[in-house]
N, C-alpha and C. Protein backbone atom coordinates (compact mmCIF):
# COMPACT_ATOMS: atom_id res chain seq x y z
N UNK A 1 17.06 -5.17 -21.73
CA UNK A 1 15.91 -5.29 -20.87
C UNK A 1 14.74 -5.86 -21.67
N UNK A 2 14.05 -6.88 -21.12
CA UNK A 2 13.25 -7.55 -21.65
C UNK A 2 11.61 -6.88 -21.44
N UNK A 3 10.68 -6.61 -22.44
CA UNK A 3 9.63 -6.13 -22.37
C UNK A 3 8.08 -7.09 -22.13
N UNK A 4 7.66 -7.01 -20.83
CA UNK A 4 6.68 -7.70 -20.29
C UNK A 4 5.46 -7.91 -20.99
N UNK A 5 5.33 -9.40 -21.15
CA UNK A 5 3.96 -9.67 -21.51
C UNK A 5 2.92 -10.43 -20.63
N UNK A 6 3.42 -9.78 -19.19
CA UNK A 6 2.60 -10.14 -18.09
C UNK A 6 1.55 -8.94 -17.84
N UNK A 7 0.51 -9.65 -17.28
CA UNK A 7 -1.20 -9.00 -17.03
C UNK A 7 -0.22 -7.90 -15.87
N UNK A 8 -0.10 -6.76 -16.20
CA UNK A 8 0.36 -5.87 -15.20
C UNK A 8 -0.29 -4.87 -13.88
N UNK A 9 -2.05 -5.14 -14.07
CA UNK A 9 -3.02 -4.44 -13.69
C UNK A 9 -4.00 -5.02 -12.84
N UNK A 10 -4.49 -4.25 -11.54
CA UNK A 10 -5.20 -5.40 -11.23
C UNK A 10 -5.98 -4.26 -10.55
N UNK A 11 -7.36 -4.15 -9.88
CA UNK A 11 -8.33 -3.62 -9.42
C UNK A 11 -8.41 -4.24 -8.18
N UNK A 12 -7.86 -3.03 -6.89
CA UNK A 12 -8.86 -3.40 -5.55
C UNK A 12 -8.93 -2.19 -4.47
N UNK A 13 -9.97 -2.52 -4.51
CA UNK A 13 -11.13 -1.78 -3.38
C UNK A 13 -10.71 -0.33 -3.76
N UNK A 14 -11.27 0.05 -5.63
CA UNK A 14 -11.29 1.36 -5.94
C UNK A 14 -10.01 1.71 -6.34
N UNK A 15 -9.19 1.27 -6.51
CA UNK A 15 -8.11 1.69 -6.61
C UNK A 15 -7.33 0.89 -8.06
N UNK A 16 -6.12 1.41 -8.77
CA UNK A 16 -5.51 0.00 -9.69
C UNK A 16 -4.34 0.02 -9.34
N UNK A 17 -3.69 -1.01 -8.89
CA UNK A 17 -1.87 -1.27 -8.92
C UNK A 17 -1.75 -1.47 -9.88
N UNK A 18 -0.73 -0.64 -10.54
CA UNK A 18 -0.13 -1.31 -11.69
C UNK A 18 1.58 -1.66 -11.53
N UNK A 19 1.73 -3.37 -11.91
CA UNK A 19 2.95 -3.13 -11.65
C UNK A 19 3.78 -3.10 -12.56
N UNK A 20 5.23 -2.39 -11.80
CA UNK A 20 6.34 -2.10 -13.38
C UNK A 20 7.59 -2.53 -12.95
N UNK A 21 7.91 -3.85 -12.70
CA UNK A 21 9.25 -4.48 -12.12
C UNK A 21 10.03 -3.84 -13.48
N UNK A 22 11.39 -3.67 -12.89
CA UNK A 22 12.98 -3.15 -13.54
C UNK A 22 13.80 -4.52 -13.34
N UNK A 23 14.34 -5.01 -14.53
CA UNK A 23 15.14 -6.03 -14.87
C UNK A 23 16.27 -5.34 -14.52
N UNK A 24 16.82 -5.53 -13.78
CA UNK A 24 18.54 -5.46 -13.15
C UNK A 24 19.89 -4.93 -14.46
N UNK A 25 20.01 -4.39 -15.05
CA UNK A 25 21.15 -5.23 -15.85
C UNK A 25 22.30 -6.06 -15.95
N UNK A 26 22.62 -5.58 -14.03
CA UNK A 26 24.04 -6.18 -13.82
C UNK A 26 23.83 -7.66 -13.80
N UNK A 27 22.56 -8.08 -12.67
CA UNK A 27 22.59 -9.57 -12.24
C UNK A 27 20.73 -10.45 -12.83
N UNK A 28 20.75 -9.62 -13.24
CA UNK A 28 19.11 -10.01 -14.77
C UNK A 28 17.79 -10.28 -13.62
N UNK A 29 18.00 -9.89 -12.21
CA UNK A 29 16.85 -10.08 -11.55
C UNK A 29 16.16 -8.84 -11.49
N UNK A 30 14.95 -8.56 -10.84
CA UNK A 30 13.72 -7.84 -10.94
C UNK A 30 13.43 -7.06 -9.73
N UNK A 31 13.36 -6.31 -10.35
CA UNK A 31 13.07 -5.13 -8.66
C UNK A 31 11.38 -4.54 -8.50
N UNK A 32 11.32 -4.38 -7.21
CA UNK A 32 9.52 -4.22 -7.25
C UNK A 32 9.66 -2.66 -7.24
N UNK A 33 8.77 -2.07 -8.37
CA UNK A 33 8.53 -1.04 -9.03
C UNK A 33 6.93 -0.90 -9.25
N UNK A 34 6.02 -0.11 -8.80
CA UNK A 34 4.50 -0.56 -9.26
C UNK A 34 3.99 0.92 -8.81
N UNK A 35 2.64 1.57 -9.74
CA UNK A 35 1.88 2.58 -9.44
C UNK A 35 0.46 1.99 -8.50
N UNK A 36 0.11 3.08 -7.80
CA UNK A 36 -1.15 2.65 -7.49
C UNK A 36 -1.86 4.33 -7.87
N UNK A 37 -3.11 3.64 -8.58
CA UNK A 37 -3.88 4.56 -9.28
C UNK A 37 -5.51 5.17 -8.67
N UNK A 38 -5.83 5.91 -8.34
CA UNK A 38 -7.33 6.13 -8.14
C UNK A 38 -8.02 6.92 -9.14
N UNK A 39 -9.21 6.54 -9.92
CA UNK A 39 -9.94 7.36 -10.26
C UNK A 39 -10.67 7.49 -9.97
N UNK A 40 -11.27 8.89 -10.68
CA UNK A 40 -12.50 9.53 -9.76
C UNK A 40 -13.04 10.05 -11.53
N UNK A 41 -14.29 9.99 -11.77
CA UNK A 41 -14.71 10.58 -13.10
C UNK A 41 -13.56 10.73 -14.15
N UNK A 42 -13.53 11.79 -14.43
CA UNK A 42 -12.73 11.94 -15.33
C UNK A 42 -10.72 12.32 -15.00
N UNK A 43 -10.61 12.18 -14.19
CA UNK A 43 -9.51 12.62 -13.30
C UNK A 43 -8.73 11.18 -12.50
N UNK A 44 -7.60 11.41 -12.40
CA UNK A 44 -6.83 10.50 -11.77
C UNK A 44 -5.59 10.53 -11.14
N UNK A 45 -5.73 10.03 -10.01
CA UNK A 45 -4.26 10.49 -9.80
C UNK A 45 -3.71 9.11 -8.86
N UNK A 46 -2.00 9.30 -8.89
CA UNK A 46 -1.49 8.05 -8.81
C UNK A 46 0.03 8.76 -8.16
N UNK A 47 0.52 7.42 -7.69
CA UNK A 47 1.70 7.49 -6.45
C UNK A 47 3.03 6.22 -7.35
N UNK A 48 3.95 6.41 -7.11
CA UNK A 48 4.82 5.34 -7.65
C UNK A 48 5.04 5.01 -6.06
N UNK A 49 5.34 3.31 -5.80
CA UNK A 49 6.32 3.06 -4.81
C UNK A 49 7.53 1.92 -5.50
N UNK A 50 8.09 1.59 -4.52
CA UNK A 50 9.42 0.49 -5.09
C UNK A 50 9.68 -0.28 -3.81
N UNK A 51 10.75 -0.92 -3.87
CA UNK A 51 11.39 -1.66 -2.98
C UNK A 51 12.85 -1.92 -3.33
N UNK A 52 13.66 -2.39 -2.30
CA UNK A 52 14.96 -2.68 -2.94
C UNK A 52 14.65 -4.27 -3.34
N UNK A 53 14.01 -5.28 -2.83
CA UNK A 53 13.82 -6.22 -3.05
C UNK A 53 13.97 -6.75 -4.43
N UNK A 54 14.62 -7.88 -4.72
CA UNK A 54 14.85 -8.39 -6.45
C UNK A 54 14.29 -9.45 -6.12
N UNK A 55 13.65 -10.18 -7.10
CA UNK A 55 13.43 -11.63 -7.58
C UNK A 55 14.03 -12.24 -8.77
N UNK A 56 14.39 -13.63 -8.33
CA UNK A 56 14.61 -14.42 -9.97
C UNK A 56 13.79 -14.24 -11.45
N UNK A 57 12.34 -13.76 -10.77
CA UNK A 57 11.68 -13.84 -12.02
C UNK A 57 10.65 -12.72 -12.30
N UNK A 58 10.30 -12.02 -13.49
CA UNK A 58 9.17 -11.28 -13.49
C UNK A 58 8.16 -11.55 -12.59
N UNK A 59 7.47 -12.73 -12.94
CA UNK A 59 6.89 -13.41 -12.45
C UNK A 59 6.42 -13.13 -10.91
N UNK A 60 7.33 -13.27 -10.31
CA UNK A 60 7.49 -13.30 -8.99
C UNK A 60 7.50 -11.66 -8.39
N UNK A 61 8.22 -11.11 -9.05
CA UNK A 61 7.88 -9.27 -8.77
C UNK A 61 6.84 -8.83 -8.96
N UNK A 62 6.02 -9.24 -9.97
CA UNK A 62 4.94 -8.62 -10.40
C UNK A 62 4.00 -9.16 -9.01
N UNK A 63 3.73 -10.26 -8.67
CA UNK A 63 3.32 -10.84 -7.61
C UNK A 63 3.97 -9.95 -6.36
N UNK A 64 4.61 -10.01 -6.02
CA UNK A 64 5.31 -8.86 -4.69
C UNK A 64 5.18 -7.55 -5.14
N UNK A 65 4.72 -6.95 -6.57
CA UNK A 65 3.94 -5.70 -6.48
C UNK A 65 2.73 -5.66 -6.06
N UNK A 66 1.77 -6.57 -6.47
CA UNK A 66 0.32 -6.26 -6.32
C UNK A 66 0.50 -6.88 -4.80
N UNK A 67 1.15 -7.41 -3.88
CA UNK A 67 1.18 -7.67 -2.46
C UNK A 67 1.14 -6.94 -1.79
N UNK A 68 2.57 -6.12 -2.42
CA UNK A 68 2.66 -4.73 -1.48
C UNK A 68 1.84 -3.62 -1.88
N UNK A 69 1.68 -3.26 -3.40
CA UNK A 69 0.30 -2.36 -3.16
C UNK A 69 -1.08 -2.51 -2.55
N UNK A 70 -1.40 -4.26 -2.45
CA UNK A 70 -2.40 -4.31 -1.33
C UNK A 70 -2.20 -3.76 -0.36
N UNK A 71 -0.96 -4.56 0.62
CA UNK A 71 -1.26 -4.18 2.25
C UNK A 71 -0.67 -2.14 1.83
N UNK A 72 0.04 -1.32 1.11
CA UNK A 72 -0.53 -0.12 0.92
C UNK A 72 -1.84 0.26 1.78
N UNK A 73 -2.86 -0.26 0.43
CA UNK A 73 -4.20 0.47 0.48
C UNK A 73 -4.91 -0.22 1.65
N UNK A 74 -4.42 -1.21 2.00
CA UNK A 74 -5.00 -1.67 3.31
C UNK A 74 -4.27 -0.85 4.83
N UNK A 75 -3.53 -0.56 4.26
CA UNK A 75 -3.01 0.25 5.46
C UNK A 75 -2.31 -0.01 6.72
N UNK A 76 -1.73 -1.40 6.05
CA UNK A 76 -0.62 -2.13 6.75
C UNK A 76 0.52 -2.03 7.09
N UNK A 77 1.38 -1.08 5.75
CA UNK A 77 2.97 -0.56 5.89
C UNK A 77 3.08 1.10 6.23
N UNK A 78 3.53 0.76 7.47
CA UNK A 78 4.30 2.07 8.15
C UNK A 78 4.96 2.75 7.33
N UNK A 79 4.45 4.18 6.78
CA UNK A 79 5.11 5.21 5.89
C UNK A 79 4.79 5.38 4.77
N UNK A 80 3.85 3.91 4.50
CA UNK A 80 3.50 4.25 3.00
C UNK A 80 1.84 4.67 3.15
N UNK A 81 1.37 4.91 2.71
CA UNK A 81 -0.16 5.08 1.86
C UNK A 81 -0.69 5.38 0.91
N UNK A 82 -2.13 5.23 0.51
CA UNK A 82 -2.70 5.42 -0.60
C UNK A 82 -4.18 6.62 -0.51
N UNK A 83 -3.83 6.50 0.89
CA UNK A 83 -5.64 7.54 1.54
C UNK A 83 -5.88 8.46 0.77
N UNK A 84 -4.85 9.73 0.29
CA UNK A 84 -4.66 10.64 0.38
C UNK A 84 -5.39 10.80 -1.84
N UNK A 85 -4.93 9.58 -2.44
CA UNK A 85 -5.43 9.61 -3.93
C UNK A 85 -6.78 9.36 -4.00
């Protein structure tokens, strides 16, 4: 498994996705894996989500993490949320 030297972090509206795509071992593609984080002062707290979804490339997962932790915190996907951090 290859160790990322992609910008993994990104800031919106109060909140941080961070994403953590999983390199496959069987077929070397990338699965969407990402935290979304809230802090508050000194305290923080955070949610993992995933997907079954793979891509050809880091690249491209890391991008379909911070997508889907947007519409998350926007409050777009049925079942998931972020309100509650």
């Amino acid at each position: 498994m290859q160790r990322s030297l992609l910008m993994n972090e990104m800031n919106y509206k109060g909140y941080v996705i961070e994403a953590i795509p999983e390199q496959l071992v069987v077929t070397g593609r990338w699965r969407v894996k990402f935290c979304i984080w809230r802090r508050r002062g000194h305290a923080s707290t955070q949610r993992q989500f995933g997907a079954g979804n793979t891509y050809p490339t880091e690249r491209e997962a890391v991008a379909h993490c911070f997508n889907f932790g947007k519409q998350i915190i926007d409050g777009q996907m049925e079942g998931y949320s972020a309100a509650d951090l």
